[in-house]
PDB file of N, CA and C in Angstrom:
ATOM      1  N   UNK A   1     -14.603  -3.800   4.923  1.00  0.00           N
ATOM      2  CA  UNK A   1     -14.551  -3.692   6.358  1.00  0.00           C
ATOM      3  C   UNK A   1     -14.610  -2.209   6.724  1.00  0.00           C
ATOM      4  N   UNK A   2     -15.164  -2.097   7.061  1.00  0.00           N
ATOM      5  CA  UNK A   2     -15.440  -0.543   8.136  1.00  0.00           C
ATOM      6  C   UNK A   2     -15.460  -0.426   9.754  1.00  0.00           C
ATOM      7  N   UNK A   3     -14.264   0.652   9.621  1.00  0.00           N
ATOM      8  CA  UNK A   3     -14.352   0.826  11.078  1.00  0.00           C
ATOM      9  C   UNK A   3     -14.690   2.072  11.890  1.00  0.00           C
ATOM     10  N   UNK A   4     -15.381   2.265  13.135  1.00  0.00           N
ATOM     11  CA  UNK A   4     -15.906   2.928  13.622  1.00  0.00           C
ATOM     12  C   UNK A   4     -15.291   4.737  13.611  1.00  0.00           C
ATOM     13  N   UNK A   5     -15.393   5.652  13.552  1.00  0.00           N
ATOM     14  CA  UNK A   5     -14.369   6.955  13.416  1.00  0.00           C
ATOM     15  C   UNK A   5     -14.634   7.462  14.794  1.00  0.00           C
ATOM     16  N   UNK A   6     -16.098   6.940  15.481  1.00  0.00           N
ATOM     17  CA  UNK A   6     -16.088   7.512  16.471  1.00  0.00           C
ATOM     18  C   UNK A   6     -15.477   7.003  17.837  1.00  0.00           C
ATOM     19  N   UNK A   7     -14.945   5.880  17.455  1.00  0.00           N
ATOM     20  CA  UNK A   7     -14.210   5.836  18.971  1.00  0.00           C
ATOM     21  C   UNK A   7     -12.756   5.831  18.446  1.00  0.00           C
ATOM     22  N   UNK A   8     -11.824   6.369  19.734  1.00  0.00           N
ATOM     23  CA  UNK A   8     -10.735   6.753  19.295  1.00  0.00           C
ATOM     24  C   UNK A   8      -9.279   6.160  20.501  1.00  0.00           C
ATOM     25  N   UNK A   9      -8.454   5.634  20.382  1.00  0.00           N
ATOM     26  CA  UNK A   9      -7.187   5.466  21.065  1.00  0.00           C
ATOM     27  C   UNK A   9      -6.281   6.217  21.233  1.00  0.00           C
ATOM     28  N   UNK A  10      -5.775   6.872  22.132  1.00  0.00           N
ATOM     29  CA  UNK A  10      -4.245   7.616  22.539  1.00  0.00           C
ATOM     30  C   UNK A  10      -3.162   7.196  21.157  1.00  0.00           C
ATOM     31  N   UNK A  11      -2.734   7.760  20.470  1.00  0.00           N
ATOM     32  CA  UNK A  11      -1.822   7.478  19.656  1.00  0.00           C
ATOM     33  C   UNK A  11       0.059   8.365  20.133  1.00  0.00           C
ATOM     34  N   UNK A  12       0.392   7.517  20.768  1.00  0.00           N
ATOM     35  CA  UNK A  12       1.665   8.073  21.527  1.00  0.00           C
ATOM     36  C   UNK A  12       2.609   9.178  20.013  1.00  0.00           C
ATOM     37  N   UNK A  13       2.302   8.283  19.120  1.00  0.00           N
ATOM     38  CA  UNK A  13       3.205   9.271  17.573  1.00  0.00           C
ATOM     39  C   UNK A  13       3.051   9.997  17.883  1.00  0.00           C
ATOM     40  N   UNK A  14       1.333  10.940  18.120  1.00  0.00           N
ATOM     41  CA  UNK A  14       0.983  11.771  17.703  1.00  0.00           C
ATOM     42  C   UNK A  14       0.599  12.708  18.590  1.00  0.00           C
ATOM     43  N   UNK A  15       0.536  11.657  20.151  1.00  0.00           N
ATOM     44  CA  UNK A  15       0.237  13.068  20.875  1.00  0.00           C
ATOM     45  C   UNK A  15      -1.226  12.886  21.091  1.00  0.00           C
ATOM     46  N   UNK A  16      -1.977  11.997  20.298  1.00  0.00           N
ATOM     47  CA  UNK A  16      -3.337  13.229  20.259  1.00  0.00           C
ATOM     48  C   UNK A  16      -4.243  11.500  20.323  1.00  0.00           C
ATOM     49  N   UNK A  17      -5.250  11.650  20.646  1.00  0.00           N
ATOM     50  CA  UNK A  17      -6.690  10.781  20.356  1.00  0.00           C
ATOM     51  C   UNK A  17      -6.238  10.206  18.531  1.00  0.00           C
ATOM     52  N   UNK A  18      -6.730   8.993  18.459  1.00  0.00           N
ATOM     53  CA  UNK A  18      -6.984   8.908  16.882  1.00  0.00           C
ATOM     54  C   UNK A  18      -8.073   7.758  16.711  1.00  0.00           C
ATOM     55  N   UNK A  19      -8.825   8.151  15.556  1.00  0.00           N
ATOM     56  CA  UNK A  19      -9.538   6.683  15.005  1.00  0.00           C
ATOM     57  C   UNK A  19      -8.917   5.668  15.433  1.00  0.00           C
ATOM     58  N   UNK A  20     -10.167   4.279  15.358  1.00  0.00           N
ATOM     59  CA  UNK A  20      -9.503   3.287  15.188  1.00  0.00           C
ATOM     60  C   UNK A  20      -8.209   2.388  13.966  1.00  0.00           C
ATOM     61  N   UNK A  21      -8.659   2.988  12.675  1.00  0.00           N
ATOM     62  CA  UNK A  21      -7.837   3.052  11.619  1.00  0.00           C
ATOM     63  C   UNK A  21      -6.438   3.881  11.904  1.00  0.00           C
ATOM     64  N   UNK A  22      -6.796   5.108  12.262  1.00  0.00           N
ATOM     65  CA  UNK A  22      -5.404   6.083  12.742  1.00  0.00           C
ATOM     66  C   UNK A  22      -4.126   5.268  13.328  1.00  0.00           C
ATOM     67  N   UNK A  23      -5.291   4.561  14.628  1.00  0.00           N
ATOM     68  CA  UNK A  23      -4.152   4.002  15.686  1.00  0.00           C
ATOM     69  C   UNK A  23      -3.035   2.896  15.372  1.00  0.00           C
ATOM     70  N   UNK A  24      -4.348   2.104  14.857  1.00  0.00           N
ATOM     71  CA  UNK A  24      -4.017   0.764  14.292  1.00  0.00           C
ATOM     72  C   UNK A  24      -2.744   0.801  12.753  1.00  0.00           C
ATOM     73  N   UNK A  25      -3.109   1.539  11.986  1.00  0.00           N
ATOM     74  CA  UNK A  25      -1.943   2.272  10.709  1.00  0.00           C
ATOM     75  C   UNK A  25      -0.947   2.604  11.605  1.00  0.00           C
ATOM     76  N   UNK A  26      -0.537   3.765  12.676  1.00  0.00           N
ATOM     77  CA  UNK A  26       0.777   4.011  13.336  1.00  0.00           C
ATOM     78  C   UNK A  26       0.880   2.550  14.256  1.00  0.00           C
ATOM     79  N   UNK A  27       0.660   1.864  14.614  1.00  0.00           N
ATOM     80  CA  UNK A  27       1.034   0.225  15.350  1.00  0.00           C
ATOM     81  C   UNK A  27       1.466  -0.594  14.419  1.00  0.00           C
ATOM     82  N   UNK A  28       1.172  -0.335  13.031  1.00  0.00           N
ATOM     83  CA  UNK A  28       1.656  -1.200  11.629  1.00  0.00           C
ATOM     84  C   UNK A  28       3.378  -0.767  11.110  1.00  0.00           C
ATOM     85  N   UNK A  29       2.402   0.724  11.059  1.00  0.00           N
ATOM     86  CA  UNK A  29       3.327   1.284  10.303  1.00  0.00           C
ATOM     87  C   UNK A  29       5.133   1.454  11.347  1.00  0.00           C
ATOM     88  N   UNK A  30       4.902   1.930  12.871  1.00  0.00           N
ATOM     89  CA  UNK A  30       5.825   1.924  13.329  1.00  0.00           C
ATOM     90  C   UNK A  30       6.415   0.224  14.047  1.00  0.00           C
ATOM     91  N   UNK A  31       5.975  -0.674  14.111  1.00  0.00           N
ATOM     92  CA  UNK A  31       6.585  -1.643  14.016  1.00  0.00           C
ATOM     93  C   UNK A  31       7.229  -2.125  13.007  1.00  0.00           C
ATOM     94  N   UNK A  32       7.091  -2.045  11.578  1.00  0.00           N
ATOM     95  CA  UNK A  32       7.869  -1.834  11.019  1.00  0.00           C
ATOM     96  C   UNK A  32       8.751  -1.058  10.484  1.00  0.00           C
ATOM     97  N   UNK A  33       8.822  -0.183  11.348  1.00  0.00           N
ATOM     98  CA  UNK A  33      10.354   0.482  11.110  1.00  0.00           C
ATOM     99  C   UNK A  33      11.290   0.107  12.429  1.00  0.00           C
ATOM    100  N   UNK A  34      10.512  -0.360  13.232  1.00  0.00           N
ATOM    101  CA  UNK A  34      11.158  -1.217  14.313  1.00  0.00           C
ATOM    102  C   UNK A  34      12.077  -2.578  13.993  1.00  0.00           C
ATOM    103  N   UNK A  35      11.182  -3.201  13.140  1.00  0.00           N
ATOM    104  CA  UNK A  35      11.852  -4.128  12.833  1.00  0.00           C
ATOM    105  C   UNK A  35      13.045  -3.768  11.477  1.00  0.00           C
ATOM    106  N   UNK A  36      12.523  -2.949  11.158  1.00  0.00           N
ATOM    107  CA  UNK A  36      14.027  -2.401  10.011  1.00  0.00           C
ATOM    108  C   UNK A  36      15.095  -2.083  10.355  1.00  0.00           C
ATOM    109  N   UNK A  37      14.957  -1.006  11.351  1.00  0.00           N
ATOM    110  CA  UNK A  37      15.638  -0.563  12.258  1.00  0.00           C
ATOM    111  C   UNK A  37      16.710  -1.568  12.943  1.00  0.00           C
ATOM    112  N   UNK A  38      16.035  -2.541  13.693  1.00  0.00           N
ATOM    113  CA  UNK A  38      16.952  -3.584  13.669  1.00  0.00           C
ATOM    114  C   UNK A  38      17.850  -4.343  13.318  1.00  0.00           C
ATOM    115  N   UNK A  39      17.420  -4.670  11.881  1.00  0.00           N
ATOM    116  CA  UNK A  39      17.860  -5.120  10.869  1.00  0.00           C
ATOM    117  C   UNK A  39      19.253  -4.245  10.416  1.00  0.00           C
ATOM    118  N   UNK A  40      18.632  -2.851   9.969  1.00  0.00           N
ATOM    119  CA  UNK A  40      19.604  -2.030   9.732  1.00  0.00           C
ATOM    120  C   UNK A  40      20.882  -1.410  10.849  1.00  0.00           C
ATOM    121  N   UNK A  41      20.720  -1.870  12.074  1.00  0.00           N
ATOM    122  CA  UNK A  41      21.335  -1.736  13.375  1.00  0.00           C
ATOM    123  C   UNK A  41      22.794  -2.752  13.375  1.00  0.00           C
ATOM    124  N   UNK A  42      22.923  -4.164  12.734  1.00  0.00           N
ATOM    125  CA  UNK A  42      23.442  -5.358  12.854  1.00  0.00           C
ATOM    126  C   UNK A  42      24.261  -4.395  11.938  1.00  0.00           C
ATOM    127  N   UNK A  43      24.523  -3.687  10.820  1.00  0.00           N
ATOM    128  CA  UNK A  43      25.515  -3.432   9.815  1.00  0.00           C
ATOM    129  C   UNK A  43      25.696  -2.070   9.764  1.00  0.00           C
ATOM    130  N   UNK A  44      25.330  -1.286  11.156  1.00  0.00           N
ATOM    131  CA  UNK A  44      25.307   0.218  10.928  1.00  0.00           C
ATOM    132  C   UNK A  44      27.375   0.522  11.103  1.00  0.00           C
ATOM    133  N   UNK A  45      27.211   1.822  10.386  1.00  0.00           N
ATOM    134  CA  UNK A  45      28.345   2.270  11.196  1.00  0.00           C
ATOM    135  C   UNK A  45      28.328   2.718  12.070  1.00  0.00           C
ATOM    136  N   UNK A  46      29.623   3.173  12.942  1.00  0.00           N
ATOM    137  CA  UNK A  46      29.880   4.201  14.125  1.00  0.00           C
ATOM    138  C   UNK A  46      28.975   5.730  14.074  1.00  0.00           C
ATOM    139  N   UNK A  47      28.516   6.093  12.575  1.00  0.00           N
ATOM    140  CA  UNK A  47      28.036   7.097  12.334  1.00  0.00           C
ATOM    141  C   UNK A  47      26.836   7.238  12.877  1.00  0.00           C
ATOM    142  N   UNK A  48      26.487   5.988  11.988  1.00  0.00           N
ATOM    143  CA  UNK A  48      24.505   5.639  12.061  1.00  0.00           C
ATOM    144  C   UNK A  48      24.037   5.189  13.514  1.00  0.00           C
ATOM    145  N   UNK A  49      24.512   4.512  13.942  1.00  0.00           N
ATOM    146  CA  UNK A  49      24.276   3.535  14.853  1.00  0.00           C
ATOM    147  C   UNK A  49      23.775   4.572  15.882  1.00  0.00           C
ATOM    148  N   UNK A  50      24.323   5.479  16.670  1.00  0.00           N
ATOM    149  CA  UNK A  50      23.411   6.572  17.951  1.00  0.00           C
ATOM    150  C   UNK A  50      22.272   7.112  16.839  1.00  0.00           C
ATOM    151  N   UNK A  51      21.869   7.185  15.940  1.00  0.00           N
ATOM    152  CA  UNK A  51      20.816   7.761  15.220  1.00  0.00           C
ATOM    153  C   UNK A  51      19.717   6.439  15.197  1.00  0.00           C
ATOM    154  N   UNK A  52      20.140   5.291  14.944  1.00  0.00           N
ATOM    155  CA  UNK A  52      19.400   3.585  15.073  1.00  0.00           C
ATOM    156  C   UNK A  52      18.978   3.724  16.421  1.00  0.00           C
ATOM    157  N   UNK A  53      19.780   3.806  17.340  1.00  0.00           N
ATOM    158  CA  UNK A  53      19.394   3.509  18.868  1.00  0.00           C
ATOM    159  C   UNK A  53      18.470   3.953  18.904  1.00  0.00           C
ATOM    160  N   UNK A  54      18.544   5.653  19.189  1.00  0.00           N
ATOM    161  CA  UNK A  54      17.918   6.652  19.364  1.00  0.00           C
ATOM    162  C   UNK A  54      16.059   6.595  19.328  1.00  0.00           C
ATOM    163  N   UNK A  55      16.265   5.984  17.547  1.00  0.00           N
ATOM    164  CA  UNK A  55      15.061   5.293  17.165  1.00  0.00           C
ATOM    165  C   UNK A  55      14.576   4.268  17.910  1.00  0.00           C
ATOM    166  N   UNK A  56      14.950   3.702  18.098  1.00  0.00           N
ATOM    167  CA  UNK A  56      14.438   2.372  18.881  1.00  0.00           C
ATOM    168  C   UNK A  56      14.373   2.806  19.960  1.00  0.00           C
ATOM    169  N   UNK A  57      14.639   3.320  20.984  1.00  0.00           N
ATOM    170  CA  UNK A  57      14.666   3.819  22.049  1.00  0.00           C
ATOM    171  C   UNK A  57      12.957   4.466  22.096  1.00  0.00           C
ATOM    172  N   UNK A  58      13.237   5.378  21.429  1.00  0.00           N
ATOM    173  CA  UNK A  58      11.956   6.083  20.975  1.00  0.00           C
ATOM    174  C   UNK A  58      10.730   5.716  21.034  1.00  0.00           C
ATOM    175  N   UNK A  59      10.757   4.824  20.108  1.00  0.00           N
ATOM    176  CA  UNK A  59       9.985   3.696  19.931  1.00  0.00           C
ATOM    177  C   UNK A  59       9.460   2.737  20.906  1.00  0.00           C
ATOM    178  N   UNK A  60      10.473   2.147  21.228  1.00  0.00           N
ATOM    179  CA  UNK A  60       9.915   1.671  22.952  1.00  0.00           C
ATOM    180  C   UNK A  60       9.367   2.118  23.699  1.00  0.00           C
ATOM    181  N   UNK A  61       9.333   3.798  24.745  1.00  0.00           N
ATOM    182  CA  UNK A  61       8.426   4.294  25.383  1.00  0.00           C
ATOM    183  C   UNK A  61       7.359   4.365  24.380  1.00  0.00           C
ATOM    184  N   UNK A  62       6.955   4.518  22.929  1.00  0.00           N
ATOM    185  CA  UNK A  62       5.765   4.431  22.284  1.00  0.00           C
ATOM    186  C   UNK A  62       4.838   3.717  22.023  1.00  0.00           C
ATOM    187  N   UNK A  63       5.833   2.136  22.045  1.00  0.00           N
ATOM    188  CA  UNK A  63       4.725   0.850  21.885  1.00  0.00           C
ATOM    189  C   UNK A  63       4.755   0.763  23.477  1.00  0.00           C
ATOM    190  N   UNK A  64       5.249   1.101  24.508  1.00  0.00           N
ATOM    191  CA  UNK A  64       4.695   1.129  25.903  1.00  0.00           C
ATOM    192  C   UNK A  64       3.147   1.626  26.326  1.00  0.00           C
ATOM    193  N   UNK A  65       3.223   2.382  25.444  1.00  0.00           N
ATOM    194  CA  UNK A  65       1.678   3.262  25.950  1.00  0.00           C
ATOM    195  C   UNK A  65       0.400   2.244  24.949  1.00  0.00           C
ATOM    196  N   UNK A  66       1.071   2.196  23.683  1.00  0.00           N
ATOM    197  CA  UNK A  66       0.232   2.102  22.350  1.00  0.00           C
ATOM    198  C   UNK A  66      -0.177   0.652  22.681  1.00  0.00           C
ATOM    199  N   UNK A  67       0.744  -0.389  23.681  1.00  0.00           N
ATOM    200  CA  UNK A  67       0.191  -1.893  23.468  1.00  0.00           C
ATOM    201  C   UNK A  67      -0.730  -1.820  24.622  1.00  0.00           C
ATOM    202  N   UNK A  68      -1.275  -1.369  25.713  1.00  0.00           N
ATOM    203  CA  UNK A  68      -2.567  -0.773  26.647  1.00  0.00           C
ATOM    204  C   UNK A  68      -3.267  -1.019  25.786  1.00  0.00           C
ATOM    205  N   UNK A  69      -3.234  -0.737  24.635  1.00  0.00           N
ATOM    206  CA  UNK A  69      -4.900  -0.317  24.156  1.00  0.00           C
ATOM    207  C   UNK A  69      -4.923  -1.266  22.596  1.00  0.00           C
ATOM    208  N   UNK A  70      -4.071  -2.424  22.398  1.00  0.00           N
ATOM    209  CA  UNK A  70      -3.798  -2.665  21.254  1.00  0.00           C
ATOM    210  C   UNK A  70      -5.199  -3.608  20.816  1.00  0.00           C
ATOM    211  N   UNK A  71      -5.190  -4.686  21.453  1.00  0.00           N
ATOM    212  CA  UNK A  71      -6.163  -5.602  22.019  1.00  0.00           C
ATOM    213  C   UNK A  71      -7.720  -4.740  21.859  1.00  0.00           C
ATOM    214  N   UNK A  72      -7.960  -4.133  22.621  1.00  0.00           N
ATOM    215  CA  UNK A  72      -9.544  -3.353  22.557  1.00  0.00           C
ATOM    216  C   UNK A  72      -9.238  -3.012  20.573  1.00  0.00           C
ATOM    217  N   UNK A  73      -8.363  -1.853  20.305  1.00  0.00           N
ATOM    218  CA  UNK A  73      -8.470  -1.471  19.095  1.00  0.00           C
ATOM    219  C   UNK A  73      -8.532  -2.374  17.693  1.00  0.00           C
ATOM    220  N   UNK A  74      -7.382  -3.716  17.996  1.00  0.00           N
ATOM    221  CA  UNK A  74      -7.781  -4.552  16.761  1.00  0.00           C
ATOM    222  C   UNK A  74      -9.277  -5.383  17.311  1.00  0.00           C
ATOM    223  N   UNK A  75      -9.889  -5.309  18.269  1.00  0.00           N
ATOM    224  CA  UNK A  75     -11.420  -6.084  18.800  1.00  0.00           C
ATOM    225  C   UNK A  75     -12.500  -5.076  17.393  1.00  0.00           C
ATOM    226  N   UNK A  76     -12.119  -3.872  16.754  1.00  0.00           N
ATOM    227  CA  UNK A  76     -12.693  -3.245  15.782  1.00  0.00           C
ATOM    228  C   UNK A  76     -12.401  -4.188  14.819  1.00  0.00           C
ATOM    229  N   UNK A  77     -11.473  -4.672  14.440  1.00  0.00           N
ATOM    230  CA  UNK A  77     -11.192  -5.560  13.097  1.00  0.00           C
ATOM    231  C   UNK A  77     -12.109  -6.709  12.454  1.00  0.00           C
ATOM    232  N   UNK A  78     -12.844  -6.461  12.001  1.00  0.00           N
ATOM    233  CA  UNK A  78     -13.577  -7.991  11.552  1.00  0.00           C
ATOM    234  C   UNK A  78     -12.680  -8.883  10.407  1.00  0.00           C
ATOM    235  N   UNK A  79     -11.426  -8.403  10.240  1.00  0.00           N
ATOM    236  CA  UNK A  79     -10.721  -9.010   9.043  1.00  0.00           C
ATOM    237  C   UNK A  79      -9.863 -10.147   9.628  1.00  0.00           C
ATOM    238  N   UNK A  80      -9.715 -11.438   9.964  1.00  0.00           N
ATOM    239  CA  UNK A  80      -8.900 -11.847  10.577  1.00  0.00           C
ATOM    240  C   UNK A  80      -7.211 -11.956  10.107  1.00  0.00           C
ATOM    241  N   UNK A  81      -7.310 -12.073   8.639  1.00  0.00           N
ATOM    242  CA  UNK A  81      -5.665 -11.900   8.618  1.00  0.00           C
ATOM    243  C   UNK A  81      -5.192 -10.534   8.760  1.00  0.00           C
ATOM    244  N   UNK A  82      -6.035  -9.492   8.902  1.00  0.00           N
ATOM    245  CA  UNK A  82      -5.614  -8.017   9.013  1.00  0.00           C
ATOM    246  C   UNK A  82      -5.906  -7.941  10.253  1.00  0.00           C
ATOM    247  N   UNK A  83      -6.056  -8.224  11.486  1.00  0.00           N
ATOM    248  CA  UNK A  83      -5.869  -8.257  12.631  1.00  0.00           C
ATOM    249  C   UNK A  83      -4.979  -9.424  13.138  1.00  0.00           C
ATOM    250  N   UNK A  84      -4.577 -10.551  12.447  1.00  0.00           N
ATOM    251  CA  UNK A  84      -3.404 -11.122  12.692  1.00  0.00           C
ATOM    252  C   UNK A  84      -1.976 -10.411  12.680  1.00  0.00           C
ATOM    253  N   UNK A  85      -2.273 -10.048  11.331  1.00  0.00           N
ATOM    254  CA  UNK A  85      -0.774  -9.266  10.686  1.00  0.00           C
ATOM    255  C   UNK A  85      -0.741  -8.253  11.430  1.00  0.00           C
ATOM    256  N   UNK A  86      -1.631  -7.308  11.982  1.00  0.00           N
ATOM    257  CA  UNK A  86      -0.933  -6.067  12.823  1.00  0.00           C
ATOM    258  C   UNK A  86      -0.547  -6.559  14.406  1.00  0.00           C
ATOM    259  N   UNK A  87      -1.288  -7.628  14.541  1.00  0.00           N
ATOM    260  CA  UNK A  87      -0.959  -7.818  16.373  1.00  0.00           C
ATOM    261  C   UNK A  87       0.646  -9.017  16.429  1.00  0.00           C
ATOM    262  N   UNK A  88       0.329  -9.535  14.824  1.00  0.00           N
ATOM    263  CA  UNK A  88       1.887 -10.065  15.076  1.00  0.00           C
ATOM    264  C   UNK A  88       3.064  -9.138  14.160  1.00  0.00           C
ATOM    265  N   UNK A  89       2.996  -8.120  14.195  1.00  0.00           N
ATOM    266  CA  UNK A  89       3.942  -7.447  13.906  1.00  0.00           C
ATOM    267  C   UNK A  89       4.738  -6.683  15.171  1.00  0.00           C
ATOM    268  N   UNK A  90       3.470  -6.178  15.775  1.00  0.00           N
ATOM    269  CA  UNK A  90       3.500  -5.317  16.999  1.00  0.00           C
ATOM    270  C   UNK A  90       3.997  -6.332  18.216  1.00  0.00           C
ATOM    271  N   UNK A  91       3.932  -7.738  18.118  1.00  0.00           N
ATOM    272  CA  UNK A  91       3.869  -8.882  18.786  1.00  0.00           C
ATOM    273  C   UNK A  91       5.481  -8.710  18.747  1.00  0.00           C
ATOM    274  N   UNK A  92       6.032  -9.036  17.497  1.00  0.00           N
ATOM    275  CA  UNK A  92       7.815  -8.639  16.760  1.00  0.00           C
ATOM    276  C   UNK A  92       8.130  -7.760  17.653  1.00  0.00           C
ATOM    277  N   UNK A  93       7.758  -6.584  17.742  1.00  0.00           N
ATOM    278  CA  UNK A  93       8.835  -5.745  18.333  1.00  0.00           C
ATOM    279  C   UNK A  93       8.355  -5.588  19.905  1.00  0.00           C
ATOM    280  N   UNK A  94       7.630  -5.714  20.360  1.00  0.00           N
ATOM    281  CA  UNK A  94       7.371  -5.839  22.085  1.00  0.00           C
ATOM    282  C   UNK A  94       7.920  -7.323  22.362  1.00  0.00           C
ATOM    283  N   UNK A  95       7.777  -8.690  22.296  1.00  0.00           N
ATOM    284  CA  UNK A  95       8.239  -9.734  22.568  1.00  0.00           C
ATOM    285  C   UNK A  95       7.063 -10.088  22.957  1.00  0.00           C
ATOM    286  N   UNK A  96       7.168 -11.494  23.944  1.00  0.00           N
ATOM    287  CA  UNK A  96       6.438 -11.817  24.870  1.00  0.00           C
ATOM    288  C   UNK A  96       6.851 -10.965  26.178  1.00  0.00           C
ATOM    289  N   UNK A  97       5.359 -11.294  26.717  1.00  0.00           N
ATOM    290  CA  UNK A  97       5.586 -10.609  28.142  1.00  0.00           C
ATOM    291  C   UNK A  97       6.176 -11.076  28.946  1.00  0.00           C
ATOM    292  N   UNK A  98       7.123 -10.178  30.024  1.00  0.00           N
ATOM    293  CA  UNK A  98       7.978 -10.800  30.401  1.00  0.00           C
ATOM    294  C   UNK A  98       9.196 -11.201  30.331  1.00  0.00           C
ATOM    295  N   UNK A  99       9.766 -11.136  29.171  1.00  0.00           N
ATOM    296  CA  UNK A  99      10.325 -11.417  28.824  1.00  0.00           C
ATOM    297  C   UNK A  99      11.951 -10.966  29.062  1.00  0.00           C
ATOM    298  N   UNK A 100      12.683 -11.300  29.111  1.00  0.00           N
ATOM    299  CA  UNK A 100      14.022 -10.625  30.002  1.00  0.00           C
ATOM    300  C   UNK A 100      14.925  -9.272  28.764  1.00  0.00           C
ATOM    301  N   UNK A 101      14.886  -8.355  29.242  1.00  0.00           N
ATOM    302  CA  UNK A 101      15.972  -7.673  28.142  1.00  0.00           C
ATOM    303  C   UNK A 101      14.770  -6.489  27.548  1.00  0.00           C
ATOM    304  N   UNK A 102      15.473  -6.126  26.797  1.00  0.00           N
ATOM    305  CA  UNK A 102      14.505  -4.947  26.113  1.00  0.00           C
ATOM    306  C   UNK A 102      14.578  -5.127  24.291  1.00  0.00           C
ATOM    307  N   UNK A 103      13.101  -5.241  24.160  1.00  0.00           N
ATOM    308  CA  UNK A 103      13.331  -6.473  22.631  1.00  0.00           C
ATOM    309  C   UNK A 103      13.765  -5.090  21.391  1.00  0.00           C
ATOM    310  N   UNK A 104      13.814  -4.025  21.949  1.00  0.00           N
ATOM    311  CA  UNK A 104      14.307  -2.640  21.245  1.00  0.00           C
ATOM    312  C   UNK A 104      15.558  -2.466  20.847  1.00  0.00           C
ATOM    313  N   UNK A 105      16.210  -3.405  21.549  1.00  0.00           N
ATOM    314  CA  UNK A 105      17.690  -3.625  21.494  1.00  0.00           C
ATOM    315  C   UNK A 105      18.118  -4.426  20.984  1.00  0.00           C
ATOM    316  N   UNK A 106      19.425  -4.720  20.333  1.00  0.00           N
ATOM    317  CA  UNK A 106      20.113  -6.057  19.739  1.00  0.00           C
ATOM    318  C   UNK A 106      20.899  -6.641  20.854  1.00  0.00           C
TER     319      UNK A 106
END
């Protein structure tokens, strides 16, 4: 599978324009630390726990910008379980739309 280098998405990580591969790797890669994060949130201590938030917090204004454009960028994917697996990962930590609460949070 090959994907295009010349068109490019806002990548909130980074600040900057990126490939379609670029974008799509930080939407993988930071949903799952979203969902770790979580995970690791349920058993933090008093220590960890404002350092967990923090993250997630973070994170949320990031998949705010990054899910705008998620849809057009996996439309590059001709792989269907590799465009499943990133839009339901990213799916994990945004929720459904609508949805009441902020899914960043426990």
């Amino acid at each position: 599978m090959r994907l295009p280098t010349d068109v490019t998405f806002f990548s909130p990580w980074r600040g900057t324009d990126r490939p379609v591969f670029g974008f799509l790797h930080a939407c993988w890669a930071f949903a799952l630390t979203v969902l770790y994060t979580r995970e690791a949130r349920r058993s933090a201590t008093l220590t960890v726990a404002p350092f967990l938030d923090a993250h997630l917090r973070q994170q949320e204004v990031h998949f705010a910008a990054a899910t705008k454009q998620l849809e057009q960028a996996l439309s590059y994917v001709t792989a269907h379980e590799i465009r499943e697996r990133i839009g339901r990962a990213v799916g994990k930590v945004v929720g459904p739309a609508g949805s009441e609460g902020s899914p960043f949070c426990l």
